[in-house]
Protein backbone atom coordinates (compact mmCIF):
# COMPACT_ATOMS: atom_id res chain seq x y z
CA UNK A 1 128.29 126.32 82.27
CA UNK A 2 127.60 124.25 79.37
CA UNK A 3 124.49 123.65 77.93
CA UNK A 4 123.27 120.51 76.85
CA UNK A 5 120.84 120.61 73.50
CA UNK A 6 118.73 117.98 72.42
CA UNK A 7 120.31 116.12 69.50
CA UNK A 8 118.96 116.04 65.95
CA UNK A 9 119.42 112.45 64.57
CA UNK A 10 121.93 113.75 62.43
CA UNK A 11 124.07 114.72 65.24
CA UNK A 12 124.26 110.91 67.22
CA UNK A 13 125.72 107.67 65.80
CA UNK A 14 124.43 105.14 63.42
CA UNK A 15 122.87 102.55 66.62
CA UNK A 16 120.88 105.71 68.16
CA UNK A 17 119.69 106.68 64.85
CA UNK A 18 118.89 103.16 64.51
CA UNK A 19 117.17 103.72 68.16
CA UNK A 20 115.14 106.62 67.59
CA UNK A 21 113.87 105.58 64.24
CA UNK A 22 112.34 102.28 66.53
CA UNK A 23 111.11 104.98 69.32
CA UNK A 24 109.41 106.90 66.83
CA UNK A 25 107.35 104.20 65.13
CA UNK A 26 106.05 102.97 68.62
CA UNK A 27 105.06 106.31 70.27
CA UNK A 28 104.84 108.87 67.26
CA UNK A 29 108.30 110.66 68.88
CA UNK A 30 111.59 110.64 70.22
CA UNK A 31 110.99 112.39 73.09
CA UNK A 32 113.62 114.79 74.49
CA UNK A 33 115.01 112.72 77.26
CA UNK A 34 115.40 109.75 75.19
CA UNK A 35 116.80 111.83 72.63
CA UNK A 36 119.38 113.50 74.89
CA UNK A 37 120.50 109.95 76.19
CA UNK A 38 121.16 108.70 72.62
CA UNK A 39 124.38 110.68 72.95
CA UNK A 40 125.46 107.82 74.14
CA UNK A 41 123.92 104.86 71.89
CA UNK A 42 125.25 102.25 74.42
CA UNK A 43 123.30 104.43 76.95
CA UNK A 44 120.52 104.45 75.42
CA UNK A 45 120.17 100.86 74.46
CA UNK A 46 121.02 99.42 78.06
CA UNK A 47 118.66 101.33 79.79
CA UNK A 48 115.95 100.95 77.28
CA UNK A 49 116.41 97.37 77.68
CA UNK A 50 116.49 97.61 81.28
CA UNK A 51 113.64 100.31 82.02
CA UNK A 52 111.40 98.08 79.57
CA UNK A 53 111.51 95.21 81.88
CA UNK A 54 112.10 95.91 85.10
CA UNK A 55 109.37 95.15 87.36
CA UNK A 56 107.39 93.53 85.31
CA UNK A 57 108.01 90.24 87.21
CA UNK A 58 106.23 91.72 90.12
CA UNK A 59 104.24 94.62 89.20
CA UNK A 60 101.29 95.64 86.89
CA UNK A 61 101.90 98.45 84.75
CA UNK A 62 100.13 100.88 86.55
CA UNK A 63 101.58 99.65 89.61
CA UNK A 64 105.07 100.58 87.79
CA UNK A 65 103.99 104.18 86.91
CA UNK A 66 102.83 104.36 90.46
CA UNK A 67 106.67 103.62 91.54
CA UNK A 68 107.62 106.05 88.98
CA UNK A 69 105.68 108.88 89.72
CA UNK A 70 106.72 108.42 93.36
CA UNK A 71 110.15 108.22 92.78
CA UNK A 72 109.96 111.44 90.37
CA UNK A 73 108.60 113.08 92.97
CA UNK A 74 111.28 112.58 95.97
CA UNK A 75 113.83 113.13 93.09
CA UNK A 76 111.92 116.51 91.85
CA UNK A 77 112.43 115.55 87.84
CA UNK A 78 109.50 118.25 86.13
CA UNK A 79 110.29 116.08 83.21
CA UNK A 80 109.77 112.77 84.90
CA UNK A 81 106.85 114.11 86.73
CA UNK A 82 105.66 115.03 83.13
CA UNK A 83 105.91 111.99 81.07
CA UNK A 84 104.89 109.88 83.84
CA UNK A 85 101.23 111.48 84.67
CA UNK A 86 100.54 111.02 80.97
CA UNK A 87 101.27 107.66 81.12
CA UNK A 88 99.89 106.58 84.61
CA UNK A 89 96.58 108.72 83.01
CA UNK A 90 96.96 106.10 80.36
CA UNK A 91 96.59 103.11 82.49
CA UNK A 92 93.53 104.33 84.27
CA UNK A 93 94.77 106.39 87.45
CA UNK A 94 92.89 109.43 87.51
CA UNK A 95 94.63 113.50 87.62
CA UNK A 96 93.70 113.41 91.67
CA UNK A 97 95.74 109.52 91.82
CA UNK A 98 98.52 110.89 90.11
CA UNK A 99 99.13 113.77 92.88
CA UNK A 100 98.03 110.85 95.98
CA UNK A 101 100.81 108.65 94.19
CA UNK A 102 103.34 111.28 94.18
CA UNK A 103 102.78 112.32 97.49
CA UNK A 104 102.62 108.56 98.51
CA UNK A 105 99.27 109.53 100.14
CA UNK A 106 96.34 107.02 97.76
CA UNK A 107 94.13 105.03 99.62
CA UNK A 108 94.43 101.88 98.15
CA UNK A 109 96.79 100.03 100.64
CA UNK A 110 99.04 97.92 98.10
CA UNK A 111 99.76 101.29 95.89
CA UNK A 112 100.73 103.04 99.23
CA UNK A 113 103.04 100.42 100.31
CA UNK A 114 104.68 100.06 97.04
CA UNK A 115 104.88 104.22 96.75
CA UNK A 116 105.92 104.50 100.06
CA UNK A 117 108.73 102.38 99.79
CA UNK A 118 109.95 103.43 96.66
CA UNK A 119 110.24 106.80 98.32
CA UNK A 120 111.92 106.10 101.42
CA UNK A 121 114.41 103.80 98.87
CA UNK A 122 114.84 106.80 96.73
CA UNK A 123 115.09 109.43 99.80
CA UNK A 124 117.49 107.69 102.28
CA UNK A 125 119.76 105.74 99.87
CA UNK A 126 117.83 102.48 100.64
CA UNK A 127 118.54 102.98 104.14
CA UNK A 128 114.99 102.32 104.85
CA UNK A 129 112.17 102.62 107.87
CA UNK A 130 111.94 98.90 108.55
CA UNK A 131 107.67 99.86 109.19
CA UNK A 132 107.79 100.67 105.50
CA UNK A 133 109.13 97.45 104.32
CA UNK A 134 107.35 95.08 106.64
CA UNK A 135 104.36 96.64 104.90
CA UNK A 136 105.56 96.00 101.59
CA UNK A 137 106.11 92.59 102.79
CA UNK A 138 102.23 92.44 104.32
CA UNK A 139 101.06 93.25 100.86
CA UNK A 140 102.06 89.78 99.85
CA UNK A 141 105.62 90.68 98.51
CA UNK A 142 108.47 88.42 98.79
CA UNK A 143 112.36 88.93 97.89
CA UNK A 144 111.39 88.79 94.23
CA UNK A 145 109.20 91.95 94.80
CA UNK A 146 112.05 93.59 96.66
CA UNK A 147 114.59 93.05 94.04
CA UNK A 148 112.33 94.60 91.26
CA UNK A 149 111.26 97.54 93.11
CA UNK A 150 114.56 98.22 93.06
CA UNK A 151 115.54 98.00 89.78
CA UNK A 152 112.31 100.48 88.69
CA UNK A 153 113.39 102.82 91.55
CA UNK A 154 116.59 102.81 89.49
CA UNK A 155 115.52 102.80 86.33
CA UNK A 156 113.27 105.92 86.95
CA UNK A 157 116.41 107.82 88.39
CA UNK A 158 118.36 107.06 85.86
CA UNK A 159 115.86 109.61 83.48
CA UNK A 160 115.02 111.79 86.51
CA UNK A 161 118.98 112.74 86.83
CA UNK A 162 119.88 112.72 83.58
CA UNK A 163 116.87 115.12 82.87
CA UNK A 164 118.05 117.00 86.27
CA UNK A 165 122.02 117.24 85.19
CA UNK A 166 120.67 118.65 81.58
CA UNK A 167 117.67 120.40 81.61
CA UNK A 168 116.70 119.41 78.27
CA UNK A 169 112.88 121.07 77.62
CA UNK A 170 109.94 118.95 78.47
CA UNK A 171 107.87 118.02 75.96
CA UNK A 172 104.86 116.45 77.49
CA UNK A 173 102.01 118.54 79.54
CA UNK A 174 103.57 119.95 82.59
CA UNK A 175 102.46 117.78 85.54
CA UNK A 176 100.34 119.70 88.36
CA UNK A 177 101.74 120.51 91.11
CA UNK A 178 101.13 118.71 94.66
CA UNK A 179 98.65 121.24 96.66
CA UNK A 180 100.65 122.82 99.03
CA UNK A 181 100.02 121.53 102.83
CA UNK A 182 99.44 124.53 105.41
């Protein structure tokens, strides 16, 4: 089977090169996944585009890492997982809240309605338990709030299969994993 490498910016076209020289004045990298996308500079662009605002009509930032780190989970992306406990770490959750928002198990009600959902979205092909929504819904969502969990839910997959169909390394801390139930 072929193995995909992580491209050098010599190796992708003028727009990603274009890309990555953006990506790594803002964070100091181009990380691997990003890198790996910018095979495809159209790719790469759309979904930057997209990822950077989705949700953000309805959702805080850490609320957003929250879906992420949810929907990394039900997908099982180790790079995902990864990159997003870093940066939910980086908008206050604590190491403990990063493994309660993965296994959609926090206390705080709103981040475990949000989680939950974005789960049973990810999980069942948005074929979803009607309790789950109704208590999306009781956590003041409307449509609106629907509609953009959504579009982070896909967002986040989009990274967590791509990372999944090439198994490009991770370079971020490995993210803990969830304590095993017995």
């Amino acid at each position: 089977m072929k193995k995909i490498q992580v491209p050098t910016r010599e190796q992708v076209d003028a727009k990603s090169q274009a890309i990555f020289d953006q990506l790594k004045k803002q964070l100091g990298i181009v990380p691997n996944l990003y890198a790996t996308i910018g095979y495809s500079s159209e790719a790469l662009e759309a979904f930057l585009n997209f990822s950077g605002s989705a949700g953000k009509g309805s959702f805080t930032g850490k609320e957003i890492e929250a879906i992420k780190l949810a929907v990394s989970e039900a997908n099982e992306c180790k790079y995902c997982l990864a990159a997003h406990t870093a940066l939910a770490k980086n908008q206050g959750f604590t190491q403990e809240e990063t493994l309660e928002l993965r296994a959609t198990s926090i206390q705080d009600e709103r981040l475990q309605a949000i989680t939950t959902l974005a789960r049973d979205i990810t999980l069942n092909r948005a074929r979803v338990n009607p309790t789950n929504l109704e208590r999306f819904y009781a956590q003041g969502f409307e449509e609106k709030g629907l509609i953009d969990l959504i579009a982070v839910v896909h967002a986040i997959s989009f990274t967590n299969y791509t990372h999944i169909l090439t198994d490009v390394p991770v370079d971020f801390p490995k993210a803990e994993p969830l304590p095993v139930e017995v």
